[in-house]
PDB file of N, CA and C in Angstrom:
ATOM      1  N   UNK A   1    -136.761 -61.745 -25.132  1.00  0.00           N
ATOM      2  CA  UNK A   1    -137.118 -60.395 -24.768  1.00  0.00           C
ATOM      3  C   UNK A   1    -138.124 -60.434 -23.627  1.00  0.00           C
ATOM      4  N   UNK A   2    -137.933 -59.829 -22.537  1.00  0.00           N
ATOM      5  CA  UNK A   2    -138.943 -59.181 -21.108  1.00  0.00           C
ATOM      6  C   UNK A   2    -139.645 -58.264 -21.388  1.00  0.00           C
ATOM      7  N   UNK A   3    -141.125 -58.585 -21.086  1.00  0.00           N
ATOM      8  CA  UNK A   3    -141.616 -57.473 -20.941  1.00  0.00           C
ATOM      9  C   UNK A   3    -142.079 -56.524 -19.835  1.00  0.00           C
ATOM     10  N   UNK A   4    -142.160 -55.530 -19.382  1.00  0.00           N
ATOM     11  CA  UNK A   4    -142.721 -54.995 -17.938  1.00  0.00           C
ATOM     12  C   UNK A   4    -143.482 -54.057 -17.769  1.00  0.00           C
ATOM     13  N   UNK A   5    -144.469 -53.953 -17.372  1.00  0.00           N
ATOM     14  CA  UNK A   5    -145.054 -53.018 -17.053  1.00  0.00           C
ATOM     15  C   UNK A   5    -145.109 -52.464 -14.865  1.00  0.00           C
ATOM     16  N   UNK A   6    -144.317 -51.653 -15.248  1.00  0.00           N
ATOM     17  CA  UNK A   6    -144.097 -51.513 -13.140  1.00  0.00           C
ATOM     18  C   UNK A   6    -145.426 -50.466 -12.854  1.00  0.00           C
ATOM     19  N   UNK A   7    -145.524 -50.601 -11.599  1.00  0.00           N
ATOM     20  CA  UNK A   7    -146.509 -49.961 -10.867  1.00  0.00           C
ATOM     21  C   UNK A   7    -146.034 -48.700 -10.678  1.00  0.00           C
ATOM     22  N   UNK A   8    -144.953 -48.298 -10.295  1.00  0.00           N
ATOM     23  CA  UNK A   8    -144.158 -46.821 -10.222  1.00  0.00           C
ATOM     24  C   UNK A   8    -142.772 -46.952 -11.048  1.00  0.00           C
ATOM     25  N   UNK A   9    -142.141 -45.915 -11.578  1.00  0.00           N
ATOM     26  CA  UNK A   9    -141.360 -45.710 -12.492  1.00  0.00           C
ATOM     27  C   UNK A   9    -140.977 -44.436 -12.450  1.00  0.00           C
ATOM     28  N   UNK A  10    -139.779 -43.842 -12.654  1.00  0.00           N
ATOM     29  CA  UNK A  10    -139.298 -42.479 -13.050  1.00  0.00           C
ATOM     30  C   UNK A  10    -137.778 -43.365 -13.897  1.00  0.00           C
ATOM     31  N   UNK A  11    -137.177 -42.213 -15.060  1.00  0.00           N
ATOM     32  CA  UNK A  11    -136.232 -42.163 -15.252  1.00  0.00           C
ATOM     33  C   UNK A  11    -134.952 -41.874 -15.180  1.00  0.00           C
ATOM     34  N   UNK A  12    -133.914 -42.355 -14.605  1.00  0.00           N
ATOM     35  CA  UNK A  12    -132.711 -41.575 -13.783  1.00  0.00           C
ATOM     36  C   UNK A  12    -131.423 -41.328 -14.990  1.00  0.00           C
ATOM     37  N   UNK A  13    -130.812 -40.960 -15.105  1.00  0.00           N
ATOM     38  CA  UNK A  13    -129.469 -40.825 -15.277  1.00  0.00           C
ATOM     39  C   UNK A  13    -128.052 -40.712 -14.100  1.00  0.00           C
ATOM     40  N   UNK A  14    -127.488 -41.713 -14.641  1.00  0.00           N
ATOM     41  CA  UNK A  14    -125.950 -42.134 -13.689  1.00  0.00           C
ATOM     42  C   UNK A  14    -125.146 -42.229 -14.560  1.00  0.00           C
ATOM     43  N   UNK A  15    -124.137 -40.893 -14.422  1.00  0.00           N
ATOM     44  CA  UNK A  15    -122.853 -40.574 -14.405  1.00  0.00           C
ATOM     45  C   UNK A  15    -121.936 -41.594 -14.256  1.00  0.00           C
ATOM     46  N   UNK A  16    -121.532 -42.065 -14.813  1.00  0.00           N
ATOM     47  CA  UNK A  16    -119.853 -43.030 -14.436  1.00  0.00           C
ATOM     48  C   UNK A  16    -118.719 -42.713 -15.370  1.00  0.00           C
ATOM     49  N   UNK A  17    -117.807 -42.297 -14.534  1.00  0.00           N
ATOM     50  CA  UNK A  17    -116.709 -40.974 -15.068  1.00  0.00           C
ATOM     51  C   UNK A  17    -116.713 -40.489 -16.250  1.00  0.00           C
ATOM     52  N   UNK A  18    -118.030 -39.920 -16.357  1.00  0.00           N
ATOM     53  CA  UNK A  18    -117.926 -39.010 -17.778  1.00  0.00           C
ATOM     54  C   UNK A  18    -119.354 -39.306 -18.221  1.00  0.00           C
ATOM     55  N   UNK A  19    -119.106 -40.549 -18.516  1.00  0.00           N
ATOM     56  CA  UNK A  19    -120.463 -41.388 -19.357  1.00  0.00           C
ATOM     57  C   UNK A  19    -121.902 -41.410 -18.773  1.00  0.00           C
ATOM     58  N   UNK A  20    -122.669 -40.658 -19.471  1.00  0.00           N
ATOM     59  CA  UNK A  20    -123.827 -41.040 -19.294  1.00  0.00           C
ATOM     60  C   UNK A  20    -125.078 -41.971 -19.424  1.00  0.00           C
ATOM     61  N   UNK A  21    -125.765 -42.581 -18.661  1.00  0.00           N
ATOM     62  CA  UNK A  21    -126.856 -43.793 -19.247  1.00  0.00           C
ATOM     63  C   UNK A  21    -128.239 -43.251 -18.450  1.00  0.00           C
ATOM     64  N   UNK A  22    -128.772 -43.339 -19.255  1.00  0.00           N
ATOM     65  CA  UNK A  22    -130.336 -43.536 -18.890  1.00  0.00           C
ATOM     66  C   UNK A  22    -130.748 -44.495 -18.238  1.00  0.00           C
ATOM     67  N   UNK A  23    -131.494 -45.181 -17.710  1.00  0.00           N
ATOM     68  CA  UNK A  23    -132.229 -45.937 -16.719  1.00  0.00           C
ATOM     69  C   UNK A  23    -133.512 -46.193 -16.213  1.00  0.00           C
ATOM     70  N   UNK A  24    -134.682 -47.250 -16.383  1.00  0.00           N
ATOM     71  CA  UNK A  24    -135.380 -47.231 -15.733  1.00  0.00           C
ATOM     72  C   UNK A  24    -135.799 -47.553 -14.541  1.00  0.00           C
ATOM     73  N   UNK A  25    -135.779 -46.861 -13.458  1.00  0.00           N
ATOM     74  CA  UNK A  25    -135.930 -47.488 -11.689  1.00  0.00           C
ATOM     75  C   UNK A  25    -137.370 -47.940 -11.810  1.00  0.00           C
ATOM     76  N   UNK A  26    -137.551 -48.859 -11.681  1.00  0.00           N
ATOM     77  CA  UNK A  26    -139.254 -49.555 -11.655  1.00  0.00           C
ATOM     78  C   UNK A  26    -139.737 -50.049 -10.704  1.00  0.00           C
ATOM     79  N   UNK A  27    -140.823 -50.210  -9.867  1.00  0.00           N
ATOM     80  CA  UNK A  27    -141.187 -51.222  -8.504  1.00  0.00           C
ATOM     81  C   UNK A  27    -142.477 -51.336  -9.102  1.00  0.00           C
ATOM     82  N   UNK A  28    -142.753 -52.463  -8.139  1.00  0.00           N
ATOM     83  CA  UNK A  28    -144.391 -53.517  -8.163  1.00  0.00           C
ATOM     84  C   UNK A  28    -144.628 -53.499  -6.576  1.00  0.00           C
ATOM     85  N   UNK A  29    -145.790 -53.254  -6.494  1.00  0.00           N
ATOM     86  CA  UNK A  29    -146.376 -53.170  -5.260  1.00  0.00           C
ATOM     87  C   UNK A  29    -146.076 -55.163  -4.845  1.00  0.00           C
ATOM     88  N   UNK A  30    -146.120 -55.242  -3.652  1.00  0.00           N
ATOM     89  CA  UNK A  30    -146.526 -56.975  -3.619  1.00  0.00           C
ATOM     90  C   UNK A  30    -147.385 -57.102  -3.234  1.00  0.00           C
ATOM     91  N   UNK A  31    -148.373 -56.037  -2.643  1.00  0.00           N
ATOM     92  CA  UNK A  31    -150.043 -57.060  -2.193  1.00  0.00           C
ATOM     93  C   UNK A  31    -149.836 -57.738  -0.430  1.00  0.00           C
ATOM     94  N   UNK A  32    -151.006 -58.184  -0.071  1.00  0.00           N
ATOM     95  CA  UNK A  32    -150.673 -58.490   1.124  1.00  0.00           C
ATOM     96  C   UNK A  32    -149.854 -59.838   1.392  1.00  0.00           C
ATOM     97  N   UNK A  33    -150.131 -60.519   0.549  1.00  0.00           N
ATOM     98  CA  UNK A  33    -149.559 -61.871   0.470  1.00  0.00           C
ATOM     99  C   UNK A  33    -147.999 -61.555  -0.324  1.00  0.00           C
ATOM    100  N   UNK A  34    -147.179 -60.828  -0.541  1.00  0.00           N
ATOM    101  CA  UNK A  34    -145.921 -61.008  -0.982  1.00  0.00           C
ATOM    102  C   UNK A  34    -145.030 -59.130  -0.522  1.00  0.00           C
ATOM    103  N   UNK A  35    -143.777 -59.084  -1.082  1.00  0.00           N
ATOM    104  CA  UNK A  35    -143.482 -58.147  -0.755  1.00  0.00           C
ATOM    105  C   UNK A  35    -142.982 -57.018  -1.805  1.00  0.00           C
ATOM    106  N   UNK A  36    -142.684 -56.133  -1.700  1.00  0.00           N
ATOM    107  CA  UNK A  36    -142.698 -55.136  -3.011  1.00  0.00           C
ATOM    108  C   UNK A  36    -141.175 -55.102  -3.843  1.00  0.00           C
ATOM    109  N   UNK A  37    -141.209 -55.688  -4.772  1.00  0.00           N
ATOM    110  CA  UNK A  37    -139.641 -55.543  -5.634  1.00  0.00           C
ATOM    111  C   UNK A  37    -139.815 -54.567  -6.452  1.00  0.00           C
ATOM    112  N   UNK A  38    -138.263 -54.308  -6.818  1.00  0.00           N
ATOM    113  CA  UNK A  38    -138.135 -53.202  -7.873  1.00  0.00           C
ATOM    114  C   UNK A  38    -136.597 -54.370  -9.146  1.00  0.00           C
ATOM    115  N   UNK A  39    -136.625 -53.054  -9.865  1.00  0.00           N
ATOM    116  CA  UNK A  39    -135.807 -53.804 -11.082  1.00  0.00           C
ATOM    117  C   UNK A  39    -135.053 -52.368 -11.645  1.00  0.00           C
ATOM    118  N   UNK A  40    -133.685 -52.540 -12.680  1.00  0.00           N
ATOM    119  CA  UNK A  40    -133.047 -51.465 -13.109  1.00  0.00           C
ATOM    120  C   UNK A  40    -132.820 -51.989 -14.425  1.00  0.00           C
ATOM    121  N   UNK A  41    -133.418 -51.030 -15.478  1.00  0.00           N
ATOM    122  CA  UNK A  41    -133.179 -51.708 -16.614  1.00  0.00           C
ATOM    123  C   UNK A  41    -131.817 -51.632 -17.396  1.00  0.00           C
ATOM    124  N   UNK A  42    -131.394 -52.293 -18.055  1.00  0.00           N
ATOM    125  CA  UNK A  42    -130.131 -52.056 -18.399  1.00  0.00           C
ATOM    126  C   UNK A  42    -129.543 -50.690 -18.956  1.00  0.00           C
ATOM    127  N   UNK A  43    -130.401 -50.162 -20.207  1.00  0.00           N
ATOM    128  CA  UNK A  43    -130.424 -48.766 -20.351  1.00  0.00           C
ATOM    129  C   UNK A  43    -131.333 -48.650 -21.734  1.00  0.00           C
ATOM    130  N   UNK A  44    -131.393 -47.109 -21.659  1.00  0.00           N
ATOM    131  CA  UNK A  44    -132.464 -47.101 -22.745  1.00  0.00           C
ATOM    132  C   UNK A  44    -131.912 -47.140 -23.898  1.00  0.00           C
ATOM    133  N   UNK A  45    -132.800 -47.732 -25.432  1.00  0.00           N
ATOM    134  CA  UNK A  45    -132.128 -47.434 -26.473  1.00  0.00           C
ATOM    135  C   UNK A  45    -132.926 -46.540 -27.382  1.00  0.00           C
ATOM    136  N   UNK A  46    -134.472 -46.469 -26.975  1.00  0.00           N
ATOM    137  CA  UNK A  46    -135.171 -46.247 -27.998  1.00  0.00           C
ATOM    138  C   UNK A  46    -136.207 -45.582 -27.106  1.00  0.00           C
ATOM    139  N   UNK A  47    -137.694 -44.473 -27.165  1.00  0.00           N
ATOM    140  CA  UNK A  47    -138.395 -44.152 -26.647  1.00  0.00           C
ATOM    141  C   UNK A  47    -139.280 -44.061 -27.562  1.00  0.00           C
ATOM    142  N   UNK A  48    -140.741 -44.522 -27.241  1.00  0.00           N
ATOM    143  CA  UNK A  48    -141.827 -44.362 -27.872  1.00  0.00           C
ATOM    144  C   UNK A  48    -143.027 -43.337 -27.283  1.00  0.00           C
ATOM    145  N   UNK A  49    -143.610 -42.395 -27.448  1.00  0.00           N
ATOM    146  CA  UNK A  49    -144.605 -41.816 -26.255  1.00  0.00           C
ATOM    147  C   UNK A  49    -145.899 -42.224 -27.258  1.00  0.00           C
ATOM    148  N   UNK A  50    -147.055 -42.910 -26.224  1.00  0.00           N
ATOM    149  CA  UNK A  50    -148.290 -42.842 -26.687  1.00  0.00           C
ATOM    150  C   UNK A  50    -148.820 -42.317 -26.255  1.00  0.00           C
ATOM    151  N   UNK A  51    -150.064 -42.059 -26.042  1.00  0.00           N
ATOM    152  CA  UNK A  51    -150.845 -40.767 -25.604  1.00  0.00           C
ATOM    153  C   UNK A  51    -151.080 -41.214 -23.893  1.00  0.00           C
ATOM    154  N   UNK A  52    -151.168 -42.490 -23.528  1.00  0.00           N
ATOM    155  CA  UNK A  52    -151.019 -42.793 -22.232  1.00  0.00           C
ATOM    156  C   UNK A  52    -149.708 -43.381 -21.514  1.00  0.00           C
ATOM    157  N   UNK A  53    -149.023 -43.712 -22.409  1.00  0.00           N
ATOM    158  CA  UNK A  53    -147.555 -44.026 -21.799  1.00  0.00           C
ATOM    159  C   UNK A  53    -146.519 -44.161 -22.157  1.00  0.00           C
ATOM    160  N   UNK A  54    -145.350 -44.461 -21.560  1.00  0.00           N
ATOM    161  CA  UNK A  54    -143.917 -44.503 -22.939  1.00  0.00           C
ATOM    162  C   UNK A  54    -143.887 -46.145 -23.293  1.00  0.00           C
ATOM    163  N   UNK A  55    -143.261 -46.037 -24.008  1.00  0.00           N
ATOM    164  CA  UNK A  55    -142.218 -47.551 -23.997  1.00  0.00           C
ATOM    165  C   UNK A  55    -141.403 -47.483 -24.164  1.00  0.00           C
ATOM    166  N   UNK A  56    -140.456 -47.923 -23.448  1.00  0.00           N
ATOM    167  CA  UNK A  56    -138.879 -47.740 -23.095  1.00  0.00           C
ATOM    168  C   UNK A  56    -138.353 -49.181 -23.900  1.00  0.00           C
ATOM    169  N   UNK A  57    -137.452 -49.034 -25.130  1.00  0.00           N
ATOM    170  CA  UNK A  57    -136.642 -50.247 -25.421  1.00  0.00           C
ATOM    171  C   UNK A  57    -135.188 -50.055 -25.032  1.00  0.00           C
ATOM    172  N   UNK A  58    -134.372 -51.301 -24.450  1.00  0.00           N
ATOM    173  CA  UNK A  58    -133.420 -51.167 -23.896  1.00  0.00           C
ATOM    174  C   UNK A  58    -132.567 -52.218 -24.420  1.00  0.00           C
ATOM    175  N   UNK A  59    -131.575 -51.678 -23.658  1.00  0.00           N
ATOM    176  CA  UNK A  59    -129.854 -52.895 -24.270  1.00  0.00           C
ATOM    177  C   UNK A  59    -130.266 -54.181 -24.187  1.00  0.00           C
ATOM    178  N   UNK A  60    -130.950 -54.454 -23.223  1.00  0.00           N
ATOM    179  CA  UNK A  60    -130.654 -56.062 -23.472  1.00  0.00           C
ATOM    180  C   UNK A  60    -131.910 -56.533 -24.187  1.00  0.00           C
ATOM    181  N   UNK A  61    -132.854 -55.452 -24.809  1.00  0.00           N
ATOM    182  CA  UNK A  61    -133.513 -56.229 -25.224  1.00  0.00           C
ATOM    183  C   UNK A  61    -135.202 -56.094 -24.673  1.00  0.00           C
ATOM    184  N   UNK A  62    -135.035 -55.731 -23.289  1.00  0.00           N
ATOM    185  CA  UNK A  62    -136.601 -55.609 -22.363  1.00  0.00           C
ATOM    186  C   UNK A  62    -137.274 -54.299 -23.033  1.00  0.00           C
ATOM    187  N   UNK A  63    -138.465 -54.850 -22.998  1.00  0.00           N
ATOM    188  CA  UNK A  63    -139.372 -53.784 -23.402  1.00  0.00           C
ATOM    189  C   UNK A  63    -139.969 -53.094 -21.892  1.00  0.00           C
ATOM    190  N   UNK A  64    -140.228 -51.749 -21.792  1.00  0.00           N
ATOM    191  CA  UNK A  64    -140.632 -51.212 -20.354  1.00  0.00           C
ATOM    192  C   UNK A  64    -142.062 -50.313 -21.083  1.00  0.00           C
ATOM    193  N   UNK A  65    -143.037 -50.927 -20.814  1.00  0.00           N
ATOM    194  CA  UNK A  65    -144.498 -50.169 -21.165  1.00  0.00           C
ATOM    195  C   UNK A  65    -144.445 -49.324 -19.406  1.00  0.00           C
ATOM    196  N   UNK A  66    -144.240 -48.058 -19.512  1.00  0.00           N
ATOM    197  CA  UNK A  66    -144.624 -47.300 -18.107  1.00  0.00           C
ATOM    198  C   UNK A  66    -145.983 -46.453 -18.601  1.00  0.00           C
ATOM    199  N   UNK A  67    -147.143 -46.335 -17.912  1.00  0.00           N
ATOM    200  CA  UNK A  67    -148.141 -45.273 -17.465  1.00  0.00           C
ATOM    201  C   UNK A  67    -147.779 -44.165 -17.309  1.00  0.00           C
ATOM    202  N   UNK A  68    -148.079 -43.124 -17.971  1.00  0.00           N
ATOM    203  CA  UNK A  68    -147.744 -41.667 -17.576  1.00  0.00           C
ATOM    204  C   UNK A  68    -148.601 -41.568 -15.907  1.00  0.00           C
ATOM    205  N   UNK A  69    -149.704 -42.349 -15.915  1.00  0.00           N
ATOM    206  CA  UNK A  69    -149.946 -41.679 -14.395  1.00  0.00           C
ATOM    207  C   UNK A  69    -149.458 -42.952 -13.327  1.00  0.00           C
ATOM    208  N   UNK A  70    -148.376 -43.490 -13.606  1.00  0.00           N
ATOM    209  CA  UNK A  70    -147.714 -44.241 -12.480  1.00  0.00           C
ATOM    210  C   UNK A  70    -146.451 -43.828 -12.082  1.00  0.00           C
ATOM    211  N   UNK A  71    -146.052 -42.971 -12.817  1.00  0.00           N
ATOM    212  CA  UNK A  71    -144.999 -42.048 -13.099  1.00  0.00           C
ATOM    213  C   UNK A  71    -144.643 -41.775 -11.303  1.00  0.00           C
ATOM    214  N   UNK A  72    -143.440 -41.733 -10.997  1.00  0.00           N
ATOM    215  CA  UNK A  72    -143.144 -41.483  -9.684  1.00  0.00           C
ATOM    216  C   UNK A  72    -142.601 -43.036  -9.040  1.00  0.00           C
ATOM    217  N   UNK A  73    -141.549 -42.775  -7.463  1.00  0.00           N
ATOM    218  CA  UNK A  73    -141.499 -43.985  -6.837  1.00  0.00           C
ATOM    219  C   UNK A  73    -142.190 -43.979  -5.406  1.00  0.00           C
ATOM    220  N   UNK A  74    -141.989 -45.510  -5.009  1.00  0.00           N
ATOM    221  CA  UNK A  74    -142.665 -45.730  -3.805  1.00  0.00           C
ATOM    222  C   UNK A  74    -141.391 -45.533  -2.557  1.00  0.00           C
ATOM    223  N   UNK A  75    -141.772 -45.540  -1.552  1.00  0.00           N
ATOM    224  CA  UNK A  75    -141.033 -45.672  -0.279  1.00  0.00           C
ATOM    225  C   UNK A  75    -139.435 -46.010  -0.488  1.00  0.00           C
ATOM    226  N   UNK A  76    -139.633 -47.431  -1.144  1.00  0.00           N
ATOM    227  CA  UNK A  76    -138.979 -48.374  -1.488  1.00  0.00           C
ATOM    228  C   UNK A  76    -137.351 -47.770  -2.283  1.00  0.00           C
ATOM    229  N   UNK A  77    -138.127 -47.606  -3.529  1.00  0.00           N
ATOM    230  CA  UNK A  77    -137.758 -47.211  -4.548  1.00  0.00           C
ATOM    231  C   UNK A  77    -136.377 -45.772  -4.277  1.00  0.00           C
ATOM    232  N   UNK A  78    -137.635 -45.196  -3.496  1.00  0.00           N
ATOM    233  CA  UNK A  78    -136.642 -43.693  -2.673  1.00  0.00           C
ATOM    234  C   UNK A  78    -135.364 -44.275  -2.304  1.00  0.00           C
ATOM    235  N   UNK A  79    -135.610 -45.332  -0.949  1.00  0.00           N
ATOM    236  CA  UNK A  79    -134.416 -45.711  -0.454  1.00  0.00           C
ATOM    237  C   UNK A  79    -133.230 -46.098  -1.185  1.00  0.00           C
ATOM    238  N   UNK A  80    -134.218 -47.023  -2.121  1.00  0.00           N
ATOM    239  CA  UNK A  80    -133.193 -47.902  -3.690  1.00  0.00           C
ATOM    240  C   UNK A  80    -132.188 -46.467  -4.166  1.00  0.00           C
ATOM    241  N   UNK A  81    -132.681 -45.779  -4.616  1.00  0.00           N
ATOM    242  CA  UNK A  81    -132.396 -44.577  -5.442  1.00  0.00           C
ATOM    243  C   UNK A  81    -131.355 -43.794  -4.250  1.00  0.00           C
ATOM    244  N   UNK A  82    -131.687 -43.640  -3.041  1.00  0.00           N
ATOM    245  CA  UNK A  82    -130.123 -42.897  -2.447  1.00  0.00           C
ATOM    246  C   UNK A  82    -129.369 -43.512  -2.329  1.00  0.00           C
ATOM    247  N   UNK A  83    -129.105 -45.480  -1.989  1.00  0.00           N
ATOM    248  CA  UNK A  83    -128.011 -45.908  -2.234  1.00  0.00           C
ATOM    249  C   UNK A  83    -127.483 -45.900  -3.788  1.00  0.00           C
ATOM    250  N   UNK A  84    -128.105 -45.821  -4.534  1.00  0.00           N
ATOM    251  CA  UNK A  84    -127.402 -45.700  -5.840  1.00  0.00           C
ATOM    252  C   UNK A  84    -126.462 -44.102  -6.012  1.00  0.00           C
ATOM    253  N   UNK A  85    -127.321 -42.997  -5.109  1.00  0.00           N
ATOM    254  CA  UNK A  85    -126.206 -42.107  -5.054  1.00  0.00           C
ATOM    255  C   UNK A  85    -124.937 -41.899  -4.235  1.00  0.00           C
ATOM    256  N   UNK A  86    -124.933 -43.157  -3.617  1.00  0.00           N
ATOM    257  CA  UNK A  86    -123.952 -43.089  -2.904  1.00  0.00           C
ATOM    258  C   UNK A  86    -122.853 -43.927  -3.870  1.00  0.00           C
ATOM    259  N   UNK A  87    -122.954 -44.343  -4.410  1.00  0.00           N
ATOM    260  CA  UNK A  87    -122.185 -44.933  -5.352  1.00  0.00           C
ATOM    261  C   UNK A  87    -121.650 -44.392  -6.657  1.00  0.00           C
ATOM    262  N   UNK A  88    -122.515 -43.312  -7.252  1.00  0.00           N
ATOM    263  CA  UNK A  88    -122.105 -42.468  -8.319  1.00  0.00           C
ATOM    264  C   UNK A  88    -122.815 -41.479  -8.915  1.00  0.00           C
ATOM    265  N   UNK A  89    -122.711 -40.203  -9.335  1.00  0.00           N
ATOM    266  CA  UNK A  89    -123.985 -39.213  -9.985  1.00  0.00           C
ATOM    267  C   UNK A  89    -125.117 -39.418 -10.207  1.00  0.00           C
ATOM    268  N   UNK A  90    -126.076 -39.883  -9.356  1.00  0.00           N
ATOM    269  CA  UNK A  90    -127.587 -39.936  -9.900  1.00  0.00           C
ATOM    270  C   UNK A  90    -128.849 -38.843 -10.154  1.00  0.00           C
ATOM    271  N   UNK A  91    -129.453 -38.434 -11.176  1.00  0.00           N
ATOM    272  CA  UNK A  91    -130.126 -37.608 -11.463  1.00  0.00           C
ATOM    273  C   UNK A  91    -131.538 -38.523 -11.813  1.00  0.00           C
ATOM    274  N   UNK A  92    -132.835 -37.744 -11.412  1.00  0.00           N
ATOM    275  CA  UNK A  92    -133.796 -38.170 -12.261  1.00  0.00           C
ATOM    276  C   UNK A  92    -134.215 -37.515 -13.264  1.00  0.00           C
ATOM    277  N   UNK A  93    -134.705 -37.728 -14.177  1.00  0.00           N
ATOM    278  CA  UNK A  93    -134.835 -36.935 -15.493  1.00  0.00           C
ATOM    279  C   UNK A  93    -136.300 -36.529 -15.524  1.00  0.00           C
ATOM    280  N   UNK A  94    -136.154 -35.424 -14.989  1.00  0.00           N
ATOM    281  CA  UNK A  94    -138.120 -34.909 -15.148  1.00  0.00           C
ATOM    282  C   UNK A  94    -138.840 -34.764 -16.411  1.00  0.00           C
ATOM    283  N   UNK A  95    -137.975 -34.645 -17.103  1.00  0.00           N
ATOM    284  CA  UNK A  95    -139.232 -34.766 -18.885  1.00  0.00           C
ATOM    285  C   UNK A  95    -140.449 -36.157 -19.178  1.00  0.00           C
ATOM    286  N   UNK A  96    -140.195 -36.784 -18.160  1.00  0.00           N
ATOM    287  CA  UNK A  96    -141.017 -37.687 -18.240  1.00  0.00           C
ATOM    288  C   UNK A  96    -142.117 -37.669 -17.039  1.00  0.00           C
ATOM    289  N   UNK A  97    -142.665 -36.989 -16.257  1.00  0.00           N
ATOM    290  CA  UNK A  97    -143.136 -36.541 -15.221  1.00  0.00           C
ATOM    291  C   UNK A  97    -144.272 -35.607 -16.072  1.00  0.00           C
ATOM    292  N   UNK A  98    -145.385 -36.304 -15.864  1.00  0.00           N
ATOM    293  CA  UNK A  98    -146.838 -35.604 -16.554  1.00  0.00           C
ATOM    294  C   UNK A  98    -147.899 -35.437 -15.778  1.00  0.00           C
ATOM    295  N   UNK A  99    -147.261 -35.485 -14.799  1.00  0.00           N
ATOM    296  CA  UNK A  99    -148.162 -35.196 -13.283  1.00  0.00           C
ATOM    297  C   UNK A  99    -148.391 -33.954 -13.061  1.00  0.00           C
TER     298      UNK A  99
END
């Protein structure tokens, strides 16, 4: 089992003919010395809310601890997120947005 905690995070939903999945889009800043990655979690299975953040358990297993105030993406992330709509229904799911 993975664990993660990302620097920015929102939750999407993607459509694939019919079917719906949840998703976490996640990025890590890299600092000056490296460069900024992101990750897609497989999908959600389970949601926990604590008073400062969720935890997202998913299919394969990864645990996703997100910050309610990291909530949102970077630059990056944006770009990540319109090629994914070019490929099939992408929505972000604002119920998780406590900003």
């Amino acid at each position: 089992m993975s664990e993660y905690t990302p620097d920015c995070w929102v939750v999407i939903e993607i459509d694939y003919d019919g079917d719906k999945f949840q998703k976490i889009l996640s990025s890590w800043y890299g600092g000056w010395a490296g460069s900024d990655s992101w990750r897609l979690s497989s999908g959600i299975t389970e949601v926990e809310e604590l008073e400062d953040s969720f935890v997202f358990k998913n299919e394969s297993g990864s645990v996703y601890t997100c910050y309610k105030g990291r909530y949102g993406m970077s630059a990056y992330t944006m770009a990540v997120l319109e090629d994914f709509k070019k490929q099939a229904p992408v929505t972000i799911v604002e119920k998780y947005d406590q900003n």
